[in-house]
C-alpha atoms as a PDB file:
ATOM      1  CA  UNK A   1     -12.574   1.342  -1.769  1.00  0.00           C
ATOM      2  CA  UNK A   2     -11.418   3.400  -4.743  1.00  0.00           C
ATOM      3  CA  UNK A   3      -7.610   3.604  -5.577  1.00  0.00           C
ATOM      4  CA  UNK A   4      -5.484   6.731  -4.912  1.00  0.00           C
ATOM      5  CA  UNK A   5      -3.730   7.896  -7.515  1.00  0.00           C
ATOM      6  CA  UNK A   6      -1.046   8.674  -4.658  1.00  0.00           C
ATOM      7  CA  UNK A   7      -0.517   4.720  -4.667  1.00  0.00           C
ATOM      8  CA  UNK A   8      -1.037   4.035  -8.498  1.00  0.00           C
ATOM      9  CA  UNK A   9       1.787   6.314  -8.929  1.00  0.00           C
ATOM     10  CA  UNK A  10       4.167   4.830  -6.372  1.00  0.00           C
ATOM     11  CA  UNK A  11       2.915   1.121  -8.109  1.00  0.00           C
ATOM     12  CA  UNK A  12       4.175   2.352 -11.083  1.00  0.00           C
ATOM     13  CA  UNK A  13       7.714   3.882  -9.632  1.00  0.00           C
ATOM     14  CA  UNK A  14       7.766   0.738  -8.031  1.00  0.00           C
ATOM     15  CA  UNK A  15       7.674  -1.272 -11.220  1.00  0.00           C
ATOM     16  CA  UNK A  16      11.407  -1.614 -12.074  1.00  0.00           C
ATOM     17  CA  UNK A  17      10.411   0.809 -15.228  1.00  0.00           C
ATOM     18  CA  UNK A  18      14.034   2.193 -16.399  1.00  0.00           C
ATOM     19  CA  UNK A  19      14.385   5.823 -16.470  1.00  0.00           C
ATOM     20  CA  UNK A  20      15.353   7.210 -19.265  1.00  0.00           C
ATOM     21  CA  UNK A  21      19.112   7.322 -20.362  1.00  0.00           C
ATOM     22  CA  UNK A  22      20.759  10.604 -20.511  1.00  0.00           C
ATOM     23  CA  UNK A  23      22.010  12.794 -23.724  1.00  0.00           C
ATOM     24  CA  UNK A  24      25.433  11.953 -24.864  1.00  0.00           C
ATOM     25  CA  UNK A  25      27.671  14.185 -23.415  1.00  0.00           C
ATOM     26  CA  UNK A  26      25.802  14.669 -20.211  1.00  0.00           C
ATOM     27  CA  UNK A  27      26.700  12.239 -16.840  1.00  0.00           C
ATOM     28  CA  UNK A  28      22.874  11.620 -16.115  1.00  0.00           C
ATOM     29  CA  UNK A  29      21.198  12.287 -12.692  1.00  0.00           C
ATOM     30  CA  UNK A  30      22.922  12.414  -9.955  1.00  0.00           C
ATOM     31  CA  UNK A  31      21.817  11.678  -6.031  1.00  0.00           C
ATOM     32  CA  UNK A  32      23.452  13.842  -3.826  1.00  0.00           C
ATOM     33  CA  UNK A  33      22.669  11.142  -0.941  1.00  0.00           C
ATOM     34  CA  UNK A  34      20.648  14.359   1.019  1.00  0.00           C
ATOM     35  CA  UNK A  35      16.996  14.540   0.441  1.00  0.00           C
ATOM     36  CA  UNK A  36      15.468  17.999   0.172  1.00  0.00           C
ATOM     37  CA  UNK A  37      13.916  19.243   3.640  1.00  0.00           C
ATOM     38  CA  UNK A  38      10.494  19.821   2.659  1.00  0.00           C
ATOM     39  CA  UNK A  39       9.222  20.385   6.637  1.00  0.00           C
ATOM     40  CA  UNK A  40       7.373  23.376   7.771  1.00  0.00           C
ATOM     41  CA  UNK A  41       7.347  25.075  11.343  1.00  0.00           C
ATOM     42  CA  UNK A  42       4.081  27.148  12.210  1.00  0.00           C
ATOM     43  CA  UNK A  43       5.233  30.659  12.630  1.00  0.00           C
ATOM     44  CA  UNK A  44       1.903  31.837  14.713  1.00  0.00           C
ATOM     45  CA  UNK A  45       1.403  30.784  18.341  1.00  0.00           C
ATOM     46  CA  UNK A  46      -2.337  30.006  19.094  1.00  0.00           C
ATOM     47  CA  UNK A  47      -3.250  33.606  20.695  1.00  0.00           C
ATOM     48  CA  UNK A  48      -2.151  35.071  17.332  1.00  0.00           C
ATOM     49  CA  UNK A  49      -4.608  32.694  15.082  1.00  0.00           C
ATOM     50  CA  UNK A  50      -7.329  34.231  17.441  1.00  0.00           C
ATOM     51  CA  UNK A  51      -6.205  37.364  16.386  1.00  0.00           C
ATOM     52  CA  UNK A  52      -6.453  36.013  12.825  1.00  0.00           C
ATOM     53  CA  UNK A  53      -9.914  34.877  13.355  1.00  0.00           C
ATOM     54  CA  UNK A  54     -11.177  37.239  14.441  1.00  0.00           C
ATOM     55  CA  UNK A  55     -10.039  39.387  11.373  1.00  0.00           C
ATOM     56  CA  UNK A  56     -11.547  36.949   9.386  1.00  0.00           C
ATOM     57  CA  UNK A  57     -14.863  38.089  10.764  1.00  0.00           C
ATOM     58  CA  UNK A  58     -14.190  41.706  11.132  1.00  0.00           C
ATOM     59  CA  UNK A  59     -13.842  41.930   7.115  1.00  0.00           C
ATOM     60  CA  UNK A  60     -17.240  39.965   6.815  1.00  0.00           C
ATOM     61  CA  UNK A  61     -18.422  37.394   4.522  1.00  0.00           C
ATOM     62  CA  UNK A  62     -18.779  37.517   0.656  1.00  0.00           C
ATOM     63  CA  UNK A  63     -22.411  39.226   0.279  1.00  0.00           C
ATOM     64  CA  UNK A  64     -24.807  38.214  -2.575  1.00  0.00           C
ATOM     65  CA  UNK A  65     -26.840  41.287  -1.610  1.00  0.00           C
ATOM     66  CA  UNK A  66     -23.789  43.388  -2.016  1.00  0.00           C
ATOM     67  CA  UNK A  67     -23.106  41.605  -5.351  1.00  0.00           C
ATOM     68  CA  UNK A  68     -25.936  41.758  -6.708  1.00  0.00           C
ATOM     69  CA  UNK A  69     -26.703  45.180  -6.053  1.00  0.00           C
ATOM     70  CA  UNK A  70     -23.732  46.169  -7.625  1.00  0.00           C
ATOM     71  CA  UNK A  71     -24.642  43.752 -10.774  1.00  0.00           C
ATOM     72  CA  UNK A  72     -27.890  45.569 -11.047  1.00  0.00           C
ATOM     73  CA  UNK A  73     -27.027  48.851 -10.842  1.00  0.00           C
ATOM     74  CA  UNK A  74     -23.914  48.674 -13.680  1.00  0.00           C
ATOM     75  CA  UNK A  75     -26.289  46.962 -16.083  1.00  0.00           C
ATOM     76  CA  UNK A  76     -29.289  49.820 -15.211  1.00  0.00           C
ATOM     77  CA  UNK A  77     -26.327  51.962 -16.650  1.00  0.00           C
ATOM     78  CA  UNK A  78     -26.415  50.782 -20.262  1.00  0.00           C
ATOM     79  CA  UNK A  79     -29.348  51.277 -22.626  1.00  0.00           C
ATOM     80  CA  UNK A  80     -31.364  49.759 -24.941  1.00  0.00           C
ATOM     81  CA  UNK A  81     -28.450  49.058 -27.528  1.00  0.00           C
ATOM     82  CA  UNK A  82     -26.270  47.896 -25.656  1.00  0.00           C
ATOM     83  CA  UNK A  83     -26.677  45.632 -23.202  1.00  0.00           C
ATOM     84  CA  UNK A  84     -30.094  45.584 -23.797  1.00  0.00           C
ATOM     85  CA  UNK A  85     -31.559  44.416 -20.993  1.00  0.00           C
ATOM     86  CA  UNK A  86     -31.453  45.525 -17.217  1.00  0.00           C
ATOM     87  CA  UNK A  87     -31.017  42.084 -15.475  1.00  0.00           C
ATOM     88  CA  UNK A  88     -29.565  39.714 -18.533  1.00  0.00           C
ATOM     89  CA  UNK A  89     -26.640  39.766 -20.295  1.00  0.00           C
ATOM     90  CA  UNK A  90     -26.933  36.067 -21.912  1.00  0.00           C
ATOM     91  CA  UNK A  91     -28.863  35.857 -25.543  1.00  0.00           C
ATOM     92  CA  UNK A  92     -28.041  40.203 -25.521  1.00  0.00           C
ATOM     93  CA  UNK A  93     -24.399  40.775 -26.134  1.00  0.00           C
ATOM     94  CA  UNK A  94     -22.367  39.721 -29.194  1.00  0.00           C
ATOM     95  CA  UNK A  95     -19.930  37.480 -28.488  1.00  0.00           C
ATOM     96  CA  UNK A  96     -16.848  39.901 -28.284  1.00  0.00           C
ATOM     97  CA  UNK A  97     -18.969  42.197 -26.384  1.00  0.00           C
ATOM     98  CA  UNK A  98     -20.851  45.751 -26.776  1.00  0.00           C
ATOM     99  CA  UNK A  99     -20.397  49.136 -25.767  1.00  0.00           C
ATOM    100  CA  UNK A 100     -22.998  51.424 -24.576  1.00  0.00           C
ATOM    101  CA  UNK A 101     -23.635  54.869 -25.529  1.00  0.00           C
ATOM    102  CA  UNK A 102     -22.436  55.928 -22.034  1.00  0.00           C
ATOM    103  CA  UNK A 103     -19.227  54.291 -22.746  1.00  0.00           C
ATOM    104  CA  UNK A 104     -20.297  50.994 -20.546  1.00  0.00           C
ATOM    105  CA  UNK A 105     -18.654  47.910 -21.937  1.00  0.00           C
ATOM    106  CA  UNK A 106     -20.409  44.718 -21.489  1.00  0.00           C
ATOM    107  CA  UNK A 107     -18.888  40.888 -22.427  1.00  0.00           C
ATOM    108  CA  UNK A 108     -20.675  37.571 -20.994  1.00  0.00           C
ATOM    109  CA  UNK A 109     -23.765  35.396 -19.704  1.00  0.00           C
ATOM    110  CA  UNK A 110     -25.058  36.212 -17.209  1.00  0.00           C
ATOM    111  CA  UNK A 111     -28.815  36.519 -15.642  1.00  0.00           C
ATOM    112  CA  UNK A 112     -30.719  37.476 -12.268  1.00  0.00           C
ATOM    113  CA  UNK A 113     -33.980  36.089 -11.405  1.00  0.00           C
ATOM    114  CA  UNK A 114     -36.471  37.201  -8.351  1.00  0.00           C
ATOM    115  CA  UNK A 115     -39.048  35.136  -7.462  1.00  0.00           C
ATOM    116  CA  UNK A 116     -41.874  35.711  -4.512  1.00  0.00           C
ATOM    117  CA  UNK A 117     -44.048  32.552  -3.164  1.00  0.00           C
ATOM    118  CA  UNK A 118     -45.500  31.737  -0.434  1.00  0.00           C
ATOM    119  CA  UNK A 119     -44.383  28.285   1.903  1.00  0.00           C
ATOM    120  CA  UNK A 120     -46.387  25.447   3.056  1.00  0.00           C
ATOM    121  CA  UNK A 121     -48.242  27.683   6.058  1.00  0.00           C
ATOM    122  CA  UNK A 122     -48.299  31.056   4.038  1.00  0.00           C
ATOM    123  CA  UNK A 123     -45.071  32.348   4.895  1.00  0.00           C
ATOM    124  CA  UNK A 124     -43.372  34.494   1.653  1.00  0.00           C
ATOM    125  CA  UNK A 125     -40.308  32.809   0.890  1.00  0.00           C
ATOM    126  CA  UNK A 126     -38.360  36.009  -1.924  1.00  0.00           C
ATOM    127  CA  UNK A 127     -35.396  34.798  -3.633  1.00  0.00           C
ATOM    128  CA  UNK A 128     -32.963  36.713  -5.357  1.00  0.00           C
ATOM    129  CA  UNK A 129     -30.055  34.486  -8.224  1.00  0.00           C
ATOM    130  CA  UNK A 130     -27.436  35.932 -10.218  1.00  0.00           C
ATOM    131  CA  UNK A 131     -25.350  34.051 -12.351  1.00  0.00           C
ATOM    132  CA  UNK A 132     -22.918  33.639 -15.080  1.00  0.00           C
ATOM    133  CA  UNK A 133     -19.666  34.398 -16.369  1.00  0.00           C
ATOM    134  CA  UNK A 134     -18.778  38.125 -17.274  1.00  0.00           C
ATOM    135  CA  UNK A 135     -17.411  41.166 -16.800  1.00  0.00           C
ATOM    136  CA  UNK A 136     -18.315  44.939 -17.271  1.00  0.00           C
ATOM    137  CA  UNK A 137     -16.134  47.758 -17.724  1.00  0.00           C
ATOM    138  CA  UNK A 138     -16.625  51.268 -16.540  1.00  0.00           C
ATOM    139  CA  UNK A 139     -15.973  54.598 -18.495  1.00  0.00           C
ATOM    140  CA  UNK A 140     -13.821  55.497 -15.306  1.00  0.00           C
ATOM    141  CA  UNK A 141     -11.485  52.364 -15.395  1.00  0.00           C
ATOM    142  CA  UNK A 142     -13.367  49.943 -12.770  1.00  0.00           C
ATOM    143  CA  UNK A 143     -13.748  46.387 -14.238  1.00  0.00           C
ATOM    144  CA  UNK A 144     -16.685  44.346 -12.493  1.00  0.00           C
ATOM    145  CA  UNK A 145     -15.625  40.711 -13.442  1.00  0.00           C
ATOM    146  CA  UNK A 146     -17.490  37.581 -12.477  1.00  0.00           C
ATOM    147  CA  UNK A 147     -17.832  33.695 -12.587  1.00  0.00           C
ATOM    148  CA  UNK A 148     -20.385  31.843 -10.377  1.00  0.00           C
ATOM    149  CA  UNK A 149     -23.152  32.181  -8.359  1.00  0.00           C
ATOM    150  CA  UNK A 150     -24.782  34.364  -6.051  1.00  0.00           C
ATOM    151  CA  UNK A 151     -28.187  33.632  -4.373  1.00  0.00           C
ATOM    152  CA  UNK A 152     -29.715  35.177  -1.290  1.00  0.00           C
ATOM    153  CA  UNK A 153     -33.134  34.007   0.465  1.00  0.00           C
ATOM    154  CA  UNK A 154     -35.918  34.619   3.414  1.00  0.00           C
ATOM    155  CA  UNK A 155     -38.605  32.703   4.515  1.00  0.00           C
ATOM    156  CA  UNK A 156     -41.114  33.236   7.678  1.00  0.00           C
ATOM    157  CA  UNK A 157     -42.419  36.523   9.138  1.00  0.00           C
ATOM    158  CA  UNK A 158     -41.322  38.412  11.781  1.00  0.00           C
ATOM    159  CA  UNK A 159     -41.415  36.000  14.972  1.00  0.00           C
ATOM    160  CA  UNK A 160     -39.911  33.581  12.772  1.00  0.00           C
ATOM    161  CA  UNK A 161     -37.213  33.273   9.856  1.00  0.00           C
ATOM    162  CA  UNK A 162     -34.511  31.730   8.027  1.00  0.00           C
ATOM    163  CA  UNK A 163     -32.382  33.818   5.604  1.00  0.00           C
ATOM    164  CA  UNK A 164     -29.548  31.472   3.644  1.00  0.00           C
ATOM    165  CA  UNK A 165     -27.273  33.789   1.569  1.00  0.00           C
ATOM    166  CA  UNK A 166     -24.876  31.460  -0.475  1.00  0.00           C
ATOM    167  CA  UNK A 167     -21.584  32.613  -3.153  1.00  0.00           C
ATOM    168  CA  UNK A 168     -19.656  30.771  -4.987  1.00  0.00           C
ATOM    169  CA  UNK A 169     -17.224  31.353  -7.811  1.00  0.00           C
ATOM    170  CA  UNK A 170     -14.768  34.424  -8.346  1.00  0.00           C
ATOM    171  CA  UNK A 171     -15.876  37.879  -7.698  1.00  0.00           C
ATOM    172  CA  UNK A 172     -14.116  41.572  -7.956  1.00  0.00           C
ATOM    173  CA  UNK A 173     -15.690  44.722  -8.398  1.00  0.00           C
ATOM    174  CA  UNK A 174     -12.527  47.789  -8.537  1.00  0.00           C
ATOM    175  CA  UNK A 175     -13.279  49.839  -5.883  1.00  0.00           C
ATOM    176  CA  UNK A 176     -16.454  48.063  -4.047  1.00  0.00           C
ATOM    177  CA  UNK A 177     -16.165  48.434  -0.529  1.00  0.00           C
ATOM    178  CA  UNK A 178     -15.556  44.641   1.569  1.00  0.00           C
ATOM    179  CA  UNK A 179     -15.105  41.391   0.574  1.00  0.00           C
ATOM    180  CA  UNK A 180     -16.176  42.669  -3.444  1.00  0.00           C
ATOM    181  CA  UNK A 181     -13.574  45.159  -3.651  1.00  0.00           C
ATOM    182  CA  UNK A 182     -11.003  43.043  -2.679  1.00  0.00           C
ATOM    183  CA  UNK A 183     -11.542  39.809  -4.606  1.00  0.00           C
ATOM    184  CA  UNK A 184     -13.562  36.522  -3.892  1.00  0.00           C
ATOM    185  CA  UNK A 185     -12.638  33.277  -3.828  1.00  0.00           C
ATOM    186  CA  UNK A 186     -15.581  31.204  -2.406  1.00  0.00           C
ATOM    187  CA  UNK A 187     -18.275  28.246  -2.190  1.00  0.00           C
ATOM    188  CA  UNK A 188     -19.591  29.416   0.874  1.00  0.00           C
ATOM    189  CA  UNK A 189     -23.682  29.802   2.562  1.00  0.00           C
ATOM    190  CA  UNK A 190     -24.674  31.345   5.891  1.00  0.00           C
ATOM    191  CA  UNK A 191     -27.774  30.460   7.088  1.00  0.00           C
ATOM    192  CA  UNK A 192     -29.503  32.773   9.805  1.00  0.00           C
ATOM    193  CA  UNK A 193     -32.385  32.105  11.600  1.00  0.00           C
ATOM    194  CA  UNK A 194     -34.562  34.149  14.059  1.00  0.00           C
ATOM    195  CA  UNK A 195     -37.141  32.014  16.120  1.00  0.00           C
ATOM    196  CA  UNK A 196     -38.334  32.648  19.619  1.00  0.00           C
ATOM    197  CA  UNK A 197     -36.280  29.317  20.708  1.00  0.00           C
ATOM    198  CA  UNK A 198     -33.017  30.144  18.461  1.00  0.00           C
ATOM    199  CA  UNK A 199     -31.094  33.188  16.934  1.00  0.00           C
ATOM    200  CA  UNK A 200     -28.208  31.382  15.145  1.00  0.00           C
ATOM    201  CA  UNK A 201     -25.719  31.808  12.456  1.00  0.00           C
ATOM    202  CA  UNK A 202     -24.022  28.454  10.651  1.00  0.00           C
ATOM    203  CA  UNK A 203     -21.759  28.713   7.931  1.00  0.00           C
ATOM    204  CA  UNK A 204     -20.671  26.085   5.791  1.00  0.00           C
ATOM    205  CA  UNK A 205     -17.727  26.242   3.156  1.00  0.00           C
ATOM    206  CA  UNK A 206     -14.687  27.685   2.543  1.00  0.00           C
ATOM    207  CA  UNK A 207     -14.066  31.402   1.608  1.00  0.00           C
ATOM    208  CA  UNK A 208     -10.848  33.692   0.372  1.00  0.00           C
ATOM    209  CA  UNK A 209     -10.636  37.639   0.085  1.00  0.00           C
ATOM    210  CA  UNK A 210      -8.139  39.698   0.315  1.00  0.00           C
ATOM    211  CA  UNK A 211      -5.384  38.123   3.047  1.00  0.00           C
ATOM    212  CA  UNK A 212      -8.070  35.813   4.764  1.00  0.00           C
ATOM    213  CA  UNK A 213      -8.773  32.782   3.771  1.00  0.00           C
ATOM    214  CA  UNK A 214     -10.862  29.885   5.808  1.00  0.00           C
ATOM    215  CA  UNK A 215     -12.825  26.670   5.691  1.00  0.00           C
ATOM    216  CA  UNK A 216     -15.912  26.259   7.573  1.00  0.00           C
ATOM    217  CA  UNK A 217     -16.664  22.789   9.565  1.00  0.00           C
ATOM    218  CA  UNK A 218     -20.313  22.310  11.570  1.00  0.00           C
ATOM    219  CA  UNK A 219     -19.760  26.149  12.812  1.00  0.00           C
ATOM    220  CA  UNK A 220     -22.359  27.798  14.975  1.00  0.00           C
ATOM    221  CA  UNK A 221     -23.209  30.857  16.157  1.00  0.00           C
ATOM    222  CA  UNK A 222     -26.047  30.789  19.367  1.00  0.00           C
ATOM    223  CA  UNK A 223     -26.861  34.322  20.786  1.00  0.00           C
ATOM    224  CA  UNK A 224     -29.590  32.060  22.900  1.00  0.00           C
ATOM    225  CA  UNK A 225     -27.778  28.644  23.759  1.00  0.00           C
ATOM    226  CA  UNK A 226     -23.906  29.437  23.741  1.00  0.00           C
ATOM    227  CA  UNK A 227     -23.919  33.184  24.143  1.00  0.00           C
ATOM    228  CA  UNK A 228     -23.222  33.799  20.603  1.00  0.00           C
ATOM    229  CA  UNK A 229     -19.702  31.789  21.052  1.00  0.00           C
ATOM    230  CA  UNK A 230     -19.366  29.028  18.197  1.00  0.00           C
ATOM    231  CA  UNK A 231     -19.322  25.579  18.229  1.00  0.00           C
ATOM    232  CA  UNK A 232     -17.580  23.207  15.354  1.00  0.00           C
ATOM    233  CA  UNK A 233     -14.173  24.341  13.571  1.00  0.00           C
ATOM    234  CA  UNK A 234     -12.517  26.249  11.103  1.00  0.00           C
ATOM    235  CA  UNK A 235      -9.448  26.303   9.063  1.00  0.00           C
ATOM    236  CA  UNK A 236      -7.165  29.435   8.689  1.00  0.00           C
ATOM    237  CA  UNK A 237      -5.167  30.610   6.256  1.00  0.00           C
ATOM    238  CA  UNK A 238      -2.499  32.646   8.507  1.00  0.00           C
ATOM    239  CA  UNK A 239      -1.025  35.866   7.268  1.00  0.00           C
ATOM    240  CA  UNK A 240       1.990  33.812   7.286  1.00  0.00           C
ATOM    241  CA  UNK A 241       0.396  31.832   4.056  1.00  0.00           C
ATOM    242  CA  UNK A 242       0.214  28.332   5.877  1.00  0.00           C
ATOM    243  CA  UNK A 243      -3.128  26.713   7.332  1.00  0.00           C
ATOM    244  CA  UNK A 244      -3.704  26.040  11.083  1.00  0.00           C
ATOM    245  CA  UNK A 245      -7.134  24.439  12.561  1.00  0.00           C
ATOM    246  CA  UNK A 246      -9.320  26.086  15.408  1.00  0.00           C
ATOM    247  CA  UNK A 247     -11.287  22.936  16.667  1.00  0.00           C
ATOM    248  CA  UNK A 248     -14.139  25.042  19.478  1.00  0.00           C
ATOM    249  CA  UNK A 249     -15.208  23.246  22.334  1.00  0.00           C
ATOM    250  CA  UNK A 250     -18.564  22.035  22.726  1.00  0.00           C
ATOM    251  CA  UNK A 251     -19.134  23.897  26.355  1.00  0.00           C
ATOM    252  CA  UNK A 252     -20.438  27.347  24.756  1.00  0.00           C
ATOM    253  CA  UNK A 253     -17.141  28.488  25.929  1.00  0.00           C
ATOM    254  CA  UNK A 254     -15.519  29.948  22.716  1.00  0.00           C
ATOM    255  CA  UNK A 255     -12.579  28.276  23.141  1.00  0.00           C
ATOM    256  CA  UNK A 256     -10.493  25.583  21.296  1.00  0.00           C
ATOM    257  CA  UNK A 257      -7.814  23.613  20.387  1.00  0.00           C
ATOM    258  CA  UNK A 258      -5.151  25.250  17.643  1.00  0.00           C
ATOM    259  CA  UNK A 259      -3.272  22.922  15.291  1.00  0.00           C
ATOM    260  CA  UNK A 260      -1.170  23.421  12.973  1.00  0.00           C
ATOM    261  CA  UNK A 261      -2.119  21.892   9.223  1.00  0.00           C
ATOM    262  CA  UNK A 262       0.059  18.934  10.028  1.00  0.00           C
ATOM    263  CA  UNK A 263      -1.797  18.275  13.437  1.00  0.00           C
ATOM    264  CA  UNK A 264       0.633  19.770  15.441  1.00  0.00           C
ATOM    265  CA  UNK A 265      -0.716  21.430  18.506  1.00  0.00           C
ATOM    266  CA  UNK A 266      -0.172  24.847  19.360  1.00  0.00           C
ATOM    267  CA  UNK A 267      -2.086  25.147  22.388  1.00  0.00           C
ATOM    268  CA  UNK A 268      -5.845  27.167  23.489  1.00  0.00           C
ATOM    269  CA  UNK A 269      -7.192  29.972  21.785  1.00  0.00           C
ATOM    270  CA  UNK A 270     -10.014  31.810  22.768  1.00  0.00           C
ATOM    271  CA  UNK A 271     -11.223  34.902  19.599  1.00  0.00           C
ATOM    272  CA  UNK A 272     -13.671  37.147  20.586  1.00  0.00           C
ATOM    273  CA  UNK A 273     -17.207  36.817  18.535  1.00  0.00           C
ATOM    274  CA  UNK A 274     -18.454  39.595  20.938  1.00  0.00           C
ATOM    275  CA  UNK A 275     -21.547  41.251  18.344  1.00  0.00           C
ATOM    276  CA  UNK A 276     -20.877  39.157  15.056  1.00  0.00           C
ATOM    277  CA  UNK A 277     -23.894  36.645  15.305  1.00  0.00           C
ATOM    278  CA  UNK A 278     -25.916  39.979  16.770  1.00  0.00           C
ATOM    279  CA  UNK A 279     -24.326  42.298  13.504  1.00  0.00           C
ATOM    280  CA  UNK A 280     -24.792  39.172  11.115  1.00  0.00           C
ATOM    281  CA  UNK A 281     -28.778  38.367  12.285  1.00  0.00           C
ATOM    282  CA  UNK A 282     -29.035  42.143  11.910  1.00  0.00           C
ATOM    283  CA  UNK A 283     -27.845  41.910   8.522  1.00  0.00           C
ATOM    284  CA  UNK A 284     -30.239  38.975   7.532  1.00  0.00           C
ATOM    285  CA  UNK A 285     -32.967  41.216   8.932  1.00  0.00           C
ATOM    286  CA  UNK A 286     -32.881  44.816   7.401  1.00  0.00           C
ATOM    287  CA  UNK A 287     -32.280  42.911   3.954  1.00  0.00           C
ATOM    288  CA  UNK A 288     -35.724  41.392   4.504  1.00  0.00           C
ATOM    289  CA  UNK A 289     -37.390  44.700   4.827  1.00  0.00           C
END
């Protein structure tokens, strides 16, 4: 079993090592026998984290679609000069960056790939990657800056299909509308899939933008088996900056068990996810037309 550096540290406070003496002219440390009160009280009751929660879905999920769109169609503004290219900044741009003649600035890697092939029993499987480490500026002000990656998939035809759209890294576009415009902070996928016998959403990771922030844990969405309620559990970031846990029960219900991030229980909650596995499938779907 490795070693925590938690304990290696209290080992070593634990040795008898001295501390160090004080200046002249100083007394030293002092103990003033009362040690600092470093508990925390939840401030939200369990019907306001479902309230929270379901924020966190009404603001929607970072969007490689969205980012990449909005990749494309900055670098489609420069020219042959400057970036040089309409997908790639990396092997284009000098190192402190170029300006194009439209008054585009452009600094960074960065590259998008789209590939088409078919799967094992002739489905097309289209793929769309962007990443790298950059940022663009607009004549008008707007900065587009970016580090990580953003990739976006579907496979199958249209009984069947699985769409995975994945981001991770930091990602702020001034002035993009959702998740973009407001800043992300994420290493998170969503998988949909549409099959006579399913129509489910999963999400795995953690995501942050703007005042939500929350960790993903074995959640499901099942329009077909559950209703479109979740199953599994996710971690909140309350607007009051501390973390509680939503643990859903496994009855399809919707419903869970709130905790606050030191276990303590709050009580039920039970968020409405009326429409967000039908608005997120329907997402998935009109980008694969």
């Amino acid at each position: 079993m490795p070693i925590s550096p938690f304990l290696v540290v209290l080992a070593v406070l634990a040795s008898g090592c001295a501390a160090p003496e004080a200046p002249e002219g100083t007394d030293g440390p002092t103990d003033s026998g009362t040690p600092p009160d470093l508990s925390v009280e939840p401030s939200l009751t369990a019907e306001e984290v479902a309230a929270e929660v379901e924020a966190v879905f009404a603001s929607g999920f970072p969007d490689a679609r969205a980012i990449q769109a909005a990749y494309l169609g900055l670098m489609g503004a420069g020219d042959d000069g400057c970036p040089g290219d309409a997908t790639q900044l990396t092997g284009r741009v000098p190192v402190n960056g170029c300006s194009s003649e439209g008054g585009y600035f452009y600094l960074g890697v960065s590259a998008w790939i789209h590939t088409e092939e078919w799967d094992d029993v002739g489905n097309p499987r289209v793929t769309d990657s962007l990443d790298g480490d950059f940022e663009i500026d607009l004549p008008t002000g707007e900065r587009f800056q970016a580090g990580g990656f953003a990739t976006y998939s579907h496979v199958g035809n249209e009984l069947q299909w699985v769409a995975r759209n994945y981001v991770s890294g930091t990602w702020s576009f001034d002035g993009a509308p959702g998740p973009l415009g407001e800043g992300i902070s994420a290493a998170v996928g969503v998988r949909v899939e549409s099959a006579p016998e399913t129509r489910s959403v999963e999400v795995t990771g953690a995501t942050s933008s703007g005042e939500h922030a929350a960790l993903f844990e074995d959640f499901r969405l099942d329009t077909l088996e559950c209703a479109g309620n979740p199953t599994g559990a996710m971690r909140l970031r309350g607007s009051d900056g501390l973390w509680y846990e939503l643990r859903f029960a496994d009855d399809c219900s919707g419903c869970g068990d709130v905790s606050f991030f030191d276990s303590t229980p709050l009580g039920v909650a039970c968020p409405s996810f009326a429409g967000v596995a039908e608005r997120l499938i329907l997402d998935a779907t009109v980008a694969a037309e």
